[in-house]
N, C-alpha and C. Protein backbone atom coordinates (compact mmCIF):
# COMPACT_ATOMS: atom_id res chain seq x y z
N UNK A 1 -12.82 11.61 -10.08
CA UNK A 1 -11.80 11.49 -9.05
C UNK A 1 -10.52 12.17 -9.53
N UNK A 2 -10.01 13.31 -9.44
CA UNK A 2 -9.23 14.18 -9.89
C UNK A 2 -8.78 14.90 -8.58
N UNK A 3 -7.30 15.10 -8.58
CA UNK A 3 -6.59 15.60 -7.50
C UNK A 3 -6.36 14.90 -6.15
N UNK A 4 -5.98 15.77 -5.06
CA UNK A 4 -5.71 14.91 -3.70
C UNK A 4 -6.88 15.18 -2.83
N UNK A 5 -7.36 14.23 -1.92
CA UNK A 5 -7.86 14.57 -0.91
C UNK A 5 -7.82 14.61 0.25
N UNK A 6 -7.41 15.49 1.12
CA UNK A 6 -7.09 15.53 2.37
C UNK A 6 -7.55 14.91 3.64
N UNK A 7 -6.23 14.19 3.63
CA UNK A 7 -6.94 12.93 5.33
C UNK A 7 -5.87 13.42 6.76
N UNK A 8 -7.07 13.99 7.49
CA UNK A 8 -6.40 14.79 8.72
C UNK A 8 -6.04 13.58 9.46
N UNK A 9 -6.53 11.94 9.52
CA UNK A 9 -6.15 11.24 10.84
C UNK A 9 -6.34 9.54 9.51
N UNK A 10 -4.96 9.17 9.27
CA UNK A 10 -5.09 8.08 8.26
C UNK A 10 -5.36 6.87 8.28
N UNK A 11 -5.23 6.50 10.21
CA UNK A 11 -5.62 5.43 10.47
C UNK A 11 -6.97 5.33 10.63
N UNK A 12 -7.90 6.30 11.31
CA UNK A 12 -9.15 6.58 11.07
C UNK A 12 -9.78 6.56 9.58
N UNK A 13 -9.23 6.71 8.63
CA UNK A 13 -9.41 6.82 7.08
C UNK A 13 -9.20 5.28 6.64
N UNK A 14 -8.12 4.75 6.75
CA UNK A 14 -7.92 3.43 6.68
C UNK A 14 -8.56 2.24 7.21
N UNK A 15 -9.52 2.05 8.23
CA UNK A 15 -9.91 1.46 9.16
C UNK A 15 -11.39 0.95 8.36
N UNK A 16 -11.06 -0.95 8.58
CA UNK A 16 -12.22 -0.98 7.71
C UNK A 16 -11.62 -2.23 6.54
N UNK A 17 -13.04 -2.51 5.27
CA UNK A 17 -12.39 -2.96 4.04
C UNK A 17 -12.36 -2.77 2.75
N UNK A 18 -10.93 -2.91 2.12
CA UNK A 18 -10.84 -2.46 1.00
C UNK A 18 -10.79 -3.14 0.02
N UNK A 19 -11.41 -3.71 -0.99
CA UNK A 19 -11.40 -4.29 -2.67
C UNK A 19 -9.69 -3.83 -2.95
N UNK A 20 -9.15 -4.27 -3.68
CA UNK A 20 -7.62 -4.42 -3.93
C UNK A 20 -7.37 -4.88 -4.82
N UNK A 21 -6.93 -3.99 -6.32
CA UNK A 21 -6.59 -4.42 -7.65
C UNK A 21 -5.31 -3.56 -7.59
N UNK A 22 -4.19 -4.67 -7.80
CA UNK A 22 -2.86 -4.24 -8.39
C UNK A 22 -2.70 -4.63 -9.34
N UNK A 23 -1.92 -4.29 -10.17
CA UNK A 23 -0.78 -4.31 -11.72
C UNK A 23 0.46 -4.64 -11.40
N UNK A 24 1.34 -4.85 -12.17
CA UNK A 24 2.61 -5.45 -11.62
C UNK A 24 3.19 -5.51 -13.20
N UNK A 25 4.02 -4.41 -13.23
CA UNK A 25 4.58 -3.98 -14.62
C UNK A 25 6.34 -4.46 -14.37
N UNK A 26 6.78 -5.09 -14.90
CA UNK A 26 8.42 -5.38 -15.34
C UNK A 26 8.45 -4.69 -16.24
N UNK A 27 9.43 -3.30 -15.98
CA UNK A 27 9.53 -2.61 -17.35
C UNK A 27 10.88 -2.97 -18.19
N UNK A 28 11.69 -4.05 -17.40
CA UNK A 28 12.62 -4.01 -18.04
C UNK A 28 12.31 -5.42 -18.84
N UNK A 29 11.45 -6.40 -19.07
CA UNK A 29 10.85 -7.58 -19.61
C UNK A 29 9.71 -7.59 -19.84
N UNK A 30 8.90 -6.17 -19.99
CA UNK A 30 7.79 -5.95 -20.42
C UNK A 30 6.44 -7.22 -19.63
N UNK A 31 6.97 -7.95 -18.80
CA UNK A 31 6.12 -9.47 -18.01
C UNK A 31 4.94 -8.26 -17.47
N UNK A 32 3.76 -8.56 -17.34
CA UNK A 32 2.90 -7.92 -16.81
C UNK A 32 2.20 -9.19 -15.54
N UNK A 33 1.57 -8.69 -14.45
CA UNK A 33 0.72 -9.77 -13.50
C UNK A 33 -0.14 -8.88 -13.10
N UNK A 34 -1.21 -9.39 -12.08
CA UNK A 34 -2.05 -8.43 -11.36
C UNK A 34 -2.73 -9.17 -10.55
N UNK A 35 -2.75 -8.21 -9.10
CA UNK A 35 -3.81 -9.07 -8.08
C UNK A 35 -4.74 -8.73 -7.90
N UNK A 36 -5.74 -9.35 -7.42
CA UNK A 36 -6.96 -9.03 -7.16
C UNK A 36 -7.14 -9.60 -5.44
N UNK A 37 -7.92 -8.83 -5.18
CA UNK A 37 -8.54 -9.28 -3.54
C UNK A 37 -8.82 -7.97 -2.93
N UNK A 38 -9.00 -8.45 -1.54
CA UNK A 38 -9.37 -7.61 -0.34
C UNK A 38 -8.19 -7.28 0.76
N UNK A 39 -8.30 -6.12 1.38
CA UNK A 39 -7.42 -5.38 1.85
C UNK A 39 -8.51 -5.03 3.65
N UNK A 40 -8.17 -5.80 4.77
CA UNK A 40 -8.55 -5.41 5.79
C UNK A 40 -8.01 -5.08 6.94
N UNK A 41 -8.12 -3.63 7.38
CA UNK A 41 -7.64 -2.69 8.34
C UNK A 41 -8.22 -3.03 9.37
N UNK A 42 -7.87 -4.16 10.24
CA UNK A 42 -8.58 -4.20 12.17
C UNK A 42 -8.02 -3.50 12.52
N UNK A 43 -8.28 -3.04 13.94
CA UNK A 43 -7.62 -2.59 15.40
C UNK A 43 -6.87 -3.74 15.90
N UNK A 44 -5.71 -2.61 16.37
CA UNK A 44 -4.52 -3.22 17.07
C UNK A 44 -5.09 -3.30 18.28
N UNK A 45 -4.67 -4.10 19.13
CA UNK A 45 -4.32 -4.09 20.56
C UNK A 45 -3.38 -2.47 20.95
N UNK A 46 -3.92 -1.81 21.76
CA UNK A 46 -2.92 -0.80 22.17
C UNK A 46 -2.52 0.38 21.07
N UNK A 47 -3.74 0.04 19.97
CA UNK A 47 -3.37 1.35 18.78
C UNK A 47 -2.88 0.98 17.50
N UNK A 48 -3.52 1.37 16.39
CA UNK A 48 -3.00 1.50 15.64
C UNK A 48 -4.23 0.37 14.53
N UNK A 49 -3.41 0.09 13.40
CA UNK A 49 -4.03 -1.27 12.83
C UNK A 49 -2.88 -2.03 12.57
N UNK A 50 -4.01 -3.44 12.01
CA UNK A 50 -3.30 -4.49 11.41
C UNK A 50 -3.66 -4.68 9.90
N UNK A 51 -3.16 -4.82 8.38
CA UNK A 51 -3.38 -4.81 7.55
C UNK A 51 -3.35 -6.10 7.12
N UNK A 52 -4.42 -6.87 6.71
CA UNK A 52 -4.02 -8.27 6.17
C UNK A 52 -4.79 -8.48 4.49
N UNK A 53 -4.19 -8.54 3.85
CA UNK A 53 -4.20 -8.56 2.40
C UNK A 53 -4.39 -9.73 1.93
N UNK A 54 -5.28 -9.94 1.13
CA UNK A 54 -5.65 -11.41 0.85
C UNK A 54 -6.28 -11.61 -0.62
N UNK A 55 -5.73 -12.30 -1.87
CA UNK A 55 -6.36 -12.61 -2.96
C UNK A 55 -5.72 -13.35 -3.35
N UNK A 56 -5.82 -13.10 -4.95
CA UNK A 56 -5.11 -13.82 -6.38
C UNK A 56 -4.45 -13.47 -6.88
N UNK A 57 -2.74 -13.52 -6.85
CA UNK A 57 -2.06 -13.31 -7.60
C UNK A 57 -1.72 -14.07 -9.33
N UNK A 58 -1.52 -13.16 -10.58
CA UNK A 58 -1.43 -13.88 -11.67
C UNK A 58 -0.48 -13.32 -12.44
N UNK A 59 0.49 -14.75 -12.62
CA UNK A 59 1.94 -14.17 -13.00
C UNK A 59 1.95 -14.96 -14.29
N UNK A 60 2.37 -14.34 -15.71
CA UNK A 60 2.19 -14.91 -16.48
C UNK A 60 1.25 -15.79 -16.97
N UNK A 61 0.35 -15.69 -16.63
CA UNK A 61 -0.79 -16.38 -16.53
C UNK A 61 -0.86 -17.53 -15.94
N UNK A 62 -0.59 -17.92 -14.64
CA UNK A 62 -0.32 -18.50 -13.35
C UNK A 62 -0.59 -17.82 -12.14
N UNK A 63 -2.35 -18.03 -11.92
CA UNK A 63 -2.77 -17.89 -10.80
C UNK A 63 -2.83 -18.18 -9.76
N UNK A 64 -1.69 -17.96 -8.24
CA UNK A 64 -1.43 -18.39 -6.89
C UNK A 64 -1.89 -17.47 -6.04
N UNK A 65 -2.58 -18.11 -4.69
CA UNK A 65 -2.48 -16.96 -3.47
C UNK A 65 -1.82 -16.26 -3.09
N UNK A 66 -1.76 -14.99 -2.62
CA UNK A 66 -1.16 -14.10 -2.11
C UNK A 66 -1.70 -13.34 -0.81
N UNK A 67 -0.69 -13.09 0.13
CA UNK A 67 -0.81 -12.28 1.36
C UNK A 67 -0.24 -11.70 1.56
N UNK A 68 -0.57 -10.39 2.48
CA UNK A 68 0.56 -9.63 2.73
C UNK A 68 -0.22 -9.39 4.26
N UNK A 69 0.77 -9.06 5.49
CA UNK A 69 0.63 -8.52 6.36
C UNK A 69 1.16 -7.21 7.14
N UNK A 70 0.67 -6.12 7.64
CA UNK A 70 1.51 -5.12 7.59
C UNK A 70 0.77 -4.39 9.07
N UNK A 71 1.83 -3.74 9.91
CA UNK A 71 0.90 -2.64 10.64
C UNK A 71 1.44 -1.24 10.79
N UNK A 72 0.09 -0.56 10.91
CA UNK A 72 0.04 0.72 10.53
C UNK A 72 -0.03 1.28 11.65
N UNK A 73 0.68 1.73 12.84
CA UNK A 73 0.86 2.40 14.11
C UNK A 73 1.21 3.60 14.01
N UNK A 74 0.61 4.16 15.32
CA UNK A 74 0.45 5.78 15.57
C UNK A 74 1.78 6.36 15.66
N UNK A 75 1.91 7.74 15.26
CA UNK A 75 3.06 8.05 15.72
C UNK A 75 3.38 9.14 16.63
N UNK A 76 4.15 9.97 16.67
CA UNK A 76 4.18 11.25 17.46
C UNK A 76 3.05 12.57 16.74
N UNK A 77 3.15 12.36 15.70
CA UNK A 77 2.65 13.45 14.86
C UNK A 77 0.78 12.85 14.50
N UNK A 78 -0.21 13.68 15.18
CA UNK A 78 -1.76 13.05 15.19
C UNK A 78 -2.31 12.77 13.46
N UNK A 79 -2.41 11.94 13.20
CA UNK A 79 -2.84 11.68 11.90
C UNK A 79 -2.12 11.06 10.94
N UNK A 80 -0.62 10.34 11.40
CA UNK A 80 0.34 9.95 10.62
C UNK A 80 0.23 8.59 11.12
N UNK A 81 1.05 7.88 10.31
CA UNK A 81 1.29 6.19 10.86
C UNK A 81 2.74 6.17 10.23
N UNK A 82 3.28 5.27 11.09
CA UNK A 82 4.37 3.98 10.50
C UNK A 82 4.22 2.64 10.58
N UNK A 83 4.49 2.57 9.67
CA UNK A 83 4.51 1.59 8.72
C UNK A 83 5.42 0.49 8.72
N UNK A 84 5.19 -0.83 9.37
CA UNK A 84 5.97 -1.93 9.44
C UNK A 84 5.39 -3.24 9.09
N UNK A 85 6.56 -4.01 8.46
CA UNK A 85 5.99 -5.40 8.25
C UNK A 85 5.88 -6.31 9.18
N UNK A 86 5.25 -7.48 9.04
CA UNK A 86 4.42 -8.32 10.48
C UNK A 86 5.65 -8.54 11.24
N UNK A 87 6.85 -8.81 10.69
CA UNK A 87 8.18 -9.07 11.47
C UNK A 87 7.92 -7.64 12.79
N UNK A 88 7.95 -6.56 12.36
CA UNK A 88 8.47 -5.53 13.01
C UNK A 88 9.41 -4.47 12.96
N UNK A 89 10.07 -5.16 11.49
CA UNK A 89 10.74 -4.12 10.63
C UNK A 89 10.64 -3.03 9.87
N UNK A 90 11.04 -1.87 10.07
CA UNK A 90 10.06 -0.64 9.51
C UNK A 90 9.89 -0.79 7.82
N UNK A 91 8.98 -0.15 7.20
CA UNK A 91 8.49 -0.15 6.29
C UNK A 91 8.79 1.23 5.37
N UNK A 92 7.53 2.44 5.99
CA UNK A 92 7.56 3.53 5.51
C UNK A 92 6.77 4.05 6.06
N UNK A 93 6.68 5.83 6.24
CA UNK A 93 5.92 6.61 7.22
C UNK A 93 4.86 6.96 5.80
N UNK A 94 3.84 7.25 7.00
CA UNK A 94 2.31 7.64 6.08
C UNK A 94 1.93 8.48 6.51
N UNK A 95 1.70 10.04 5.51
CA UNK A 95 1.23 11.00 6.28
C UNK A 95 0.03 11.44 4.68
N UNK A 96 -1.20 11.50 5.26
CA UNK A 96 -2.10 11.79 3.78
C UNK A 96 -2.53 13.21 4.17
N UNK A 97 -2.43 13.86 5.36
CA UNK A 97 -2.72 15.33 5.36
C UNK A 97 -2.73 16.39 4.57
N UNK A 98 -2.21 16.20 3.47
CA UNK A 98 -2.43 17.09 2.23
C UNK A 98 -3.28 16.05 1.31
N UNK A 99 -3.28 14.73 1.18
CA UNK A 99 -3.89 14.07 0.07
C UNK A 99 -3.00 13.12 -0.63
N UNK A 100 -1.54 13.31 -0.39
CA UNK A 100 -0.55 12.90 -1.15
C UNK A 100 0.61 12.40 0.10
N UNK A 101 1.18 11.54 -0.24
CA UNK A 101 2.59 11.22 0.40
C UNK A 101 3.28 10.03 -0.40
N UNK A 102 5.48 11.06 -0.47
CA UNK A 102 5.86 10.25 -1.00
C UNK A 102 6.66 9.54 0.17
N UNK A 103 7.11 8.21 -0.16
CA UNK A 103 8.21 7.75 1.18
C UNK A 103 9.18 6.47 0.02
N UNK A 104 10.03 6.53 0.44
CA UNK A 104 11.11 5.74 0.52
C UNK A 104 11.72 4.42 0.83
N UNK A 105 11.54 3.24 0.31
CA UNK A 105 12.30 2.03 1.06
C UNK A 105 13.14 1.62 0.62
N UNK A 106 14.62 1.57 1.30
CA UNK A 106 15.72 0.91 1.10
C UNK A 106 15.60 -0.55 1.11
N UNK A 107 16.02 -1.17 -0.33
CA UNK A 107 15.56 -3.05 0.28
C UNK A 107 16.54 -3.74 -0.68
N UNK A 108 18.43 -4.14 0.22
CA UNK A 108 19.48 -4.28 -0.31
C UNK A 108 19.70 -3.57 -1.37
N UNK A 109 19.66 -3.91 -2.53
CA UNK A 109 20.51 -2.85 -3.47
C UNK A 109 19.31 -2.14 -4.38
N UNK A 110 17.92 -3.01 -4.14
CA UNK A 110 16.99 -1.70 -4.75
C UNK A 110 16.51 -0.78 -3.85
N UNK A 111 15.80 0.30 -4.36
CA UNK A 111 14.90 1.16 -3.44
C UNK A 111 13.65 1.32 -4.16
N UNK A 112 12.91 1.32 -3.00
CA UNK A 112 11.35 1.34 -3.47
C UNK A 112 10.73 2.48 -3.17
N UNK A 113 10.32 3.28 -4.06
CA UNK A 113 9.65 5.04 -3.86
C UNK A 113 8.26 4.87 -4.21
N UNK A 114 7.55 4.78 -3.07
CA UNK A 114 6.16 4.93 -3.37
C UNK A 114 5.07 5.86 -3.17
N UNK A 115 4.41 6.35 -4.13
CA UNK A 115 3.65 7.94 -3.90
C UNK A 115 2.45 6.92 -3.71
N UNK A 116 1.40 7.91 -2.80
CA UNK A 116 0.35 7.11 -1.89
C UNK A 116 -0.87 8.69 -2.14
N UNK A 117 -1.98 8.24 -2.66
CA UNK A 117 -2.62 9.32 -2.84
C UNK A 117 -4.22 9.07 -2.35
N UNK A 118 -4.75 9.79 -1.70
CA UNK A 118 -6.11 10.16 -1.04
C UNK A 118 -6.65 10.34 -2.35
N UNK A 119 -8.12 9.62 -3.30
CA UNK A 119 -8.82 10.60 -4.21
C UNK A 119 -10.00 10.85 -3.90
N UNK A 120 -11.02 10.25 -2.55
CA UNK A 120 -12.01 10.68 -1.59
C UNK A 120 -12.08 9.73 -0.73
N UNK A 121 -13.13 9.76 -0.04
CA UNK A 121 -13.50 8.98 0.86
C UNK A 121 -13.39 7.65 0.95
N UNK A 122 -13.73 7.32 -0.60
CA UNK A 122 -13.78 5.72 -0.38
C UNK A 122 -12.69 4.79 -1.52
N UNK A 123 -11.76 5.98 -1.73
CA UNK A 123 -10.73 5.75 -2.61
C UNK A 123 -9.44 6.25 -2.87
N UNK A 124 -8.47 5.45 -2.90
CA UNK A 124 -7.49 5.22 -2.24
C UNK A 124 -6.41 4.84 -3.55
N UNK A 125 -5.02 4.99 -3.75
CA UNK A 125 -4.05 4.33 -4.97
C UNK A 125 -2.50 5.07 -4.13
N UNK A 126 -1.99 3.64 -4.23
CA UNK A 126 -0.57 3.62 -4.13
C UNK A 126 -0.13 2.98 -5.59
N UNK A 127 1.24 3.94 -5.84
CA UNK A 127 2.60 3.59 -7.13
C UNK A 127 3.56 3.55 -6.43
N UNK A 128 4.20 2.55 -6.54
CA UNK A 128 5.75 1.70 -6.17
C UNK A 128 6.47 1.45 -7.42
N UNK A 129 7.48 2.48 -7.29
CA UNK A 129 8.66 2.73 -8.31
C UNK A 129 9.33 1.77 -7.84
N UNK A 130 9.90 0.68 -8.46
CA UNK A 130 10.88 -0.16 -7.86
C UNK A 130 11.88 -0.42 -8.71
N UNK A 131 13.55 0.21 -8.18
CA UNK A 131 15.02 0.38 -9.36
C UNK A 131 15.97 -0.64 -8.28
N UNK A 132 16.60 -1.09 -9.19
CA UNK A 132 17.33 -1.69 -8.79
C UNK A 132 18.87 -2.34 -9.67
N UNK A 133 19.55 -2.85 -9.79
CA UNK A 133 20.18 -3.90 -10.62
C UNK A 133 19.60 -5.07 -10.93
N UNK A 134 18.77 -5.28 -10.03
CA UNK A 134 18.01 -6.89 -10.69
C UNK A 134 16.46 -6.32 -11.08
N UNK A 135 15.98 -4.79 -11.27
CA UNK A 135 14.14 -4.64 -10.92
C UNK A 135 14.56 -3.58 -11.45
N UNK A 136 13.12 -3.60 -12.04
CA UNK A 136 12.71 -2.21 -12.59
C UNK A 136 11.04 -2.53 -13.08
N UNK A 137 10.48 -2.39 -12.18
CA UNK A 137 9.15 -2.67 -11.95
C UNK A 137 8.05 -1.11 -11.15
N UNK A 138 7.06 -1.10 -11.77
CA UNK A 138 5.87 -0.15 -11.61
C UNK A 138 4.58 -1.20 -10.84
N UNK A 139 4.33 -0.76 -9.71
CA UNK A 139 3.15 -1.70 -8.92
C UNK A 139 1.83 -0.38 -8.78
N UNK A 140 1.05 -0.56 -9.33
CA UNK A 140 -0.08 0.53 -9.08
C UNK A 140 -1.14 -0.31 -8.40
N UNK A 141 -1.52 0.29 -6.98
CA UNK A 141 -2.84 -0.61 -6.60
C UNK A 141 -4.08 0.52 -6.37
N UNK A 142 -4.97 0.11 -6.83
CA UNK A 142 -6.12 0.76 -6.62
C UNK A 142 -7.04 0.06 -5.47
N UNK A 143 -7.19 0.71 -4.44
CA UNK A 143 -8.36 0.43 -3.17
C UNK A 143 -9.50 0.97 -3.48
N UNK A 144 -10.71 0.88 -3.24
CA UNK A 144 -12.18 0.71 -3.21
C UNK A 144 -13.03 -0.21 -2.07
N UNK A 145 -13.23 1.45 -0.92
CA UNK A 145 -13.78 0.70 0.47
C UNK A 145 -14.79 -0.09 -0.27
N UNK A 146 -15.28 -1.55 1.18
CA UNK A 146 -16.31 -2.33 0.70
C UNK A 146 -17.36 -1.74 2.06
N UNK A 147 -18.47 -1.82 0.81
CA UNK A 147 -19.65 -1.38 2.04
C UNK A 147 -20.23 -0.08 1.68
């Protein structure tokens, strides 16, 4: 699995379920955690998906549930999504048409830069740079469709 791979339509690529191993690096306290679980892409009502994230988070060696909810809607441009949390608040735009995309989140005084990379069909890794005054944390998740 070397280089990018090109996804012409990402919600079509995304759609479906994904195995879900993150890392969770504090680089400024060296604390390490990591989750484990599943990652599932339904259909929206009216377009798009719904992302609902579901495992084990382990923080210091303190294992709790974790969720995340997110949707991934169409945009003007065929093959792209944006990206919002279940509130409805934007997130970040997703475009994998070359294999690669970086995007940006402003979140109060940190920002979160996350590169999002295609490596085939059934595999998938986002890195979340996260700087801040209170953070300085590296999140790498690796996806692996199920099925």
């Amino acid at each position: 699995m070397g280089g990018f791979w090109p996804v012409p339509d990402v919600l079509a690529y995304l759609a479906g379920d994904w195995r879900t191993e993150r890392t969770v690096r504090d680089l400024a306290s060296g604390a390490e955690g990591e989750f484990s679980g599943v990652t599932a892409f339904g259909r929206l009502a009216g377009g798009g998906l719904l992302s609902q994230e579901s495992g084990t988070f382990v923080w210091q060696g303190v294992p709790r549930p974790a969720e995340r909810t997110l949707r991934f809607l169409p945009t003007a441009t065929p093959g792209t999504a944006d990206v919002r949390f279940a509130d409805g608040r934007p997130f970040h735009d997703l475009d994998l048409s070359s294999g690669r995309h970086v995007a940006d989140h402003p979140c109060a005084a940190d920002l979160y830069r996350g590169e999002f990379t295609a490596l085939d069909t059934d595999h998938w890794r986002t890195v979340w740079r996260v700087g801040g005054p209170a953070k300085d944390l590296v999140l790498t998740t690796e996806y692996a469709r199920v099925g």
